[in-house]
Protein backbone atom coordinates (compact mmCIF):
# COMPACT_ATOMS: atom_id res chain seq x y z
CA UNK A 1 -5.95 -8.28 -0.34
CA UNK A 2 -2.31 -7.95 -0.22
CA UNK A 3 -0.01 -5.30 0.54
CA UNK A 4 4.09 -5.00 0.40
CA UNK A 5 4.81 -2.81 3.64
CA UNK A 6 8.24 -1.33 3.43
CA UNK A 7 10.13 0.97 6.39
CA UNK A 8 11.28 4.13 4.74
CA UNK A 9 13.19 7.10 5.19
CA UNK A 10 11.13 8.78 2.37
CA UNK A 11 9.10 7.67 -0.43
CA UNK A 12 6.95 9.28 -3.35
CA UNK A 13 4.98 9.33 -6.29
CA UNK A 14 5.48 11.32 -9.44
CA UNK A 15 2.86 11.25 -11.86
CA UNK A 16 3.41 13.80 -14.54
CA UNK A 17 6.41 15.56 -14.03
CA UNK A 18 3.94 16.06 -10.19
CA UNK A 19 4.56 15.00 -7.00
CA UNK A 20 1.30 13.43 -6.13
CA UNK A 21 2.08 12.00 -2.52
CA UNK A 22 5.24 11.95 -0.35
CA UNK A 23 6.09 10.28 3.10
CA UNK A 24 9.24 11.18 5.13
CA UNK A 25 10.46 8.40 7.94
CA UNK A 26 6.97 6.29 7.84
CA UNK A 27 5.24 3.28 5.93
CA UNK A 28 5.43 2.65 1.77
CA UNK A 29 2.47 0.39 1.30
CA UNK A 30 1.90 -1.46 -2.14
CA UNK A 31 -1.75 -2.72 -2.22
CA UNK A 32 -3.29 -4.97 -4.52
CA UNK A 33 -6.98 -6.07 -4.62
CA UNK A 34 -8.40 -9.41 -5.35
CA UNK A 35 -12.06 -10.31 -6.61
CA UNK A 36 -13.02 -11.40 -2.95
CA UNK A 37 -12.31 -8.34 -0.95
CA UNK A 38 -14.96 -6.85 0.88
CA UNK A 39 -14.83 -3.15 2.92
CA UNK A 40 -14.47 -5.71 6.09
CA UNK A 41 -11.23 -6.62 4.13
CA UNK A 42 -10.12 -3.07 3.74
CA UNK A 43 -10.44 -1.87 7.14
CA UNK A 44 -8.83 -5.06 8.39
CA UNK A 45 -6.00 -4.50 6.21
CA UNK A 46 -5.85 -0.87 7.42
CA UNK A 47 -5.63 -1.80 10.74
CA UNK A 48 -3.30 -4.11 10.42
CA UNK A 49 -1.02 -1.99 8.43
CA UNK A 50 -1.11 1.14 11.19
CA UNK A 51 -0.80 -1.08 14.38
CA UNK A 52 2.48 -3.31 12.18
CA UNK A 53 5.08 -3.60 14.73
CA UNK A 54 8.00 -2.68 12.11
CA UNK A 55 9.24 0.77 12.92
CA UNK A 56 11.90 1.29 15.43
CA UNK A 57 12.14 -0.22 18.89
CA UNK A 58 9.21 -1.95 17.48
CA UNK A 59 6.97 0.64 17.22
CA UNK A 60 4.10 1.18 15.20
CA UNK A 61 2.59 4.08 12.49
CA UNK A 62 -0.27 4.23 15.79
CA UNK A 63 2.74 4.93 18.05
CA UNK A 64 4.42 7.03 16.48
CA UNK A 65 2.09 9.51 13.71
CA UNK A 66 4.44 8.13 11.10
CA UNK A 67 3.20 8.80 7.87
CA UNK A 68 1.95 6.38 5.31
CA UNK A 69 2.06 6.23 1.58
CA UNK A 70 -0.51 3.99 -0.19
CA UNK A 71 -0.09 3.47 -3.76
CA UNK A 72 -2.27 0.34 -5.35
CA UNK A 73 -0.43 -2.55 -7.43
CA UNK A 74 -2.40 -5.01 -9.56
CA UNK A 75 0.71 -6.82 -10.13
CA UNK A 76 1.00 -8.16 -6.71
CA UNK A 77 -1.96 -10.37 -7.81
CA UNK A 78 0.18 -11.46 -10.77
CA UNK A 79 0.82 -15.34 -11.73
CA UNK A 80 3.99 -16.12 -13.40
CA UNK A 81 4.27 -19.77 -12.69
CA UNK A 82 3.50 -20.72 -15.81
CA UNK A 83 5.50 -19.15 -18.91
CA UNK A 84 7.41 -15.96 -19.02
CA UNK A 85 4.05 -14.11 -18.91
CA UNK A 86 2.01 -13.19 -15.89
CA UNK A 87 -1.73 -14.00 -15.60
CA UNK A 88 -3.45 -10.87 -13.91
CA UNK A 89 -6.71 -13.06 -13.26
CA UNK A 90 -6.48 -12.83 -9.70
CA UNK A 91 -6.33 -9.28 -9.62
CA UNK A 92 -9.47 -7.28 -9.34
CA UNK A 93 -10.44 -5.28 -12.39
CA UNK A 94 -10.23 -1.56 -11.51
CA UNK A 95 -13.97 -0.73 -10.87
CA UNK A 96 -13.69 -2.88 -8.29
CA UNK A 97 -10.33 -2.64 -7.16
CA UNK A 98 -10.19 1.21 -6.75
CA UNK A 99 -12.80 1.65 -4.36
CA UNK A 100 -11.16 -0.94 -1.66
CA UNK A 101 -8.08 0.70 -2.32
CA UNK A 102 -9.69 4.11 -1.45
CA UNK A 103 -11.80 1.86 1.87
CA UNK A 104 -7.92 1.36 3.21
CA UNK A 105 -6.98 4.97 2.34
CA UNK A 106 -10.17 5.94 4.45
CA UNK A 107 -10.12 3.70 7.05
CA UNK A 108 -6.33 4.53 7.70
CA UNK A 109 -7.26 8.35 8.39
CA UNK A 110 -10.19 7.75 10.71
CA UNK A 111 -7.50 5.95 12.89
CA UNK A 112 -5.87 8.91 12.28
CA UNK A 113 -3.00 8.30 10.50
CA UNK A 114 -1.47 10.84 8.03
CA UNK A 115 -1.74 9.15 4.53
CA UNK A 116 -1.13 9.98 1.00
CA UNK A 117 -1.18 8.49 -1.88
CA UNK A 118 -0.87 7.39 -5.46
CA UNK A 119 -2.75 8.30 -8.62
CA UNK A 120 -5.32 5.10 -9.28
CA UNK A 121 -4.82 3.98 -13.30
CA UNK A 122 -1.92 6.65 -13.72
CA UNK A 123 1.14 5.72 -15.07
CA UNK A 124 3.48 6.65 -11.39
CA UNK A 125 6.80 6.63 -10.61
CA UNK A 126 7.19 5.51 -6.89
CA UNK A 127 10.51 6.18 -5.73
CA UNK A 128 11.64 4.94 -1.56
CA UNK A 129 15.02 4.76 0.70
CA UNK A 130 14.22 1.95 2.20
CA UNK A 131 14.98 1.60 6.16
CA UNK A 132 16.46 -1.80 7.54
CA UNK A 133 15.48 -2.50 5.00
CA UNK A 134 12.66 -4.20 6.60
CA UNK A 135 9.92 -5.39 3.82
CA UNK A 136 6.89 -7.34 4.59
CA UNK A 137 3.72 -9.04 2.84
CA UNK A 138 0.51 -8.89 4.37
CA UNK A 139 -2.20 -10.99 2.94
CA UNK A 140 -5.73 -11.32 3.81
């Protein structure tokens, strides 16, 4: 599992013309699945995404409440090394990615962190002000 974590002063998802899920002053997480995860993956990722020491003062989503927006990428699993086009092999097909993605998503809120999210398989437009900007990858 992998996920982009990015500081932001707000983020969001349109999908639509429809604001699906919006974050003020918290976390944008991109996530992307791989054919090895497991639910221990998910709520190890989840746990390591709310207890992240990135906000301010270096401070934490657990520290602080701040909210988090989860949207799922396939492409971070993308391979580009050879060519001009990317190989999505590594990336888990959407039956299986979807409900890992949703295992983070839960295990995020019984931590109690406020979460939203993307639309899985939707075409979204994820708009952020990044803060810093601070940008990290976290890989499992």
């Amino acid at each position: 599992m992998r996920a982009v974590v990015q500081t932001v002063g707000r983020a969001s998802v349109t999908v639509d013309g429809e604001v699906v899920g919006a974050v003020t002053d918290g976390l944008l997480v991109l996530l992307g699945v791989t054919h090895t995860d497991t639910g221990e993956t998910a709520r190890t990722m989840a746990r390591k995404i709310h207890e992240l020491r990135v906000l301010d003062d270096e401070r934490s989503a657990a520290d602080t409440g701040a909210g988090i927006l989860v949207v799922s990428q396939f492409t971070l699993y993308g391979d580009a090394r050879k060519g001009r086009r990317p190989s999505w092999t590594a990336a888990a097909p959407a039956e299986v990615a979807e409900p890992l993605v949703e295992a983070v998503v839960a295990a995020l809120r019984e931590r109690g962190a406020p979460v939203q999210t993307g639309r899985f398989r939707a075409h979204m437009l994820v708009e952020s002000v990044n803060v810093g900007p601070r940008t990290l990858l976290l890989e499992l």
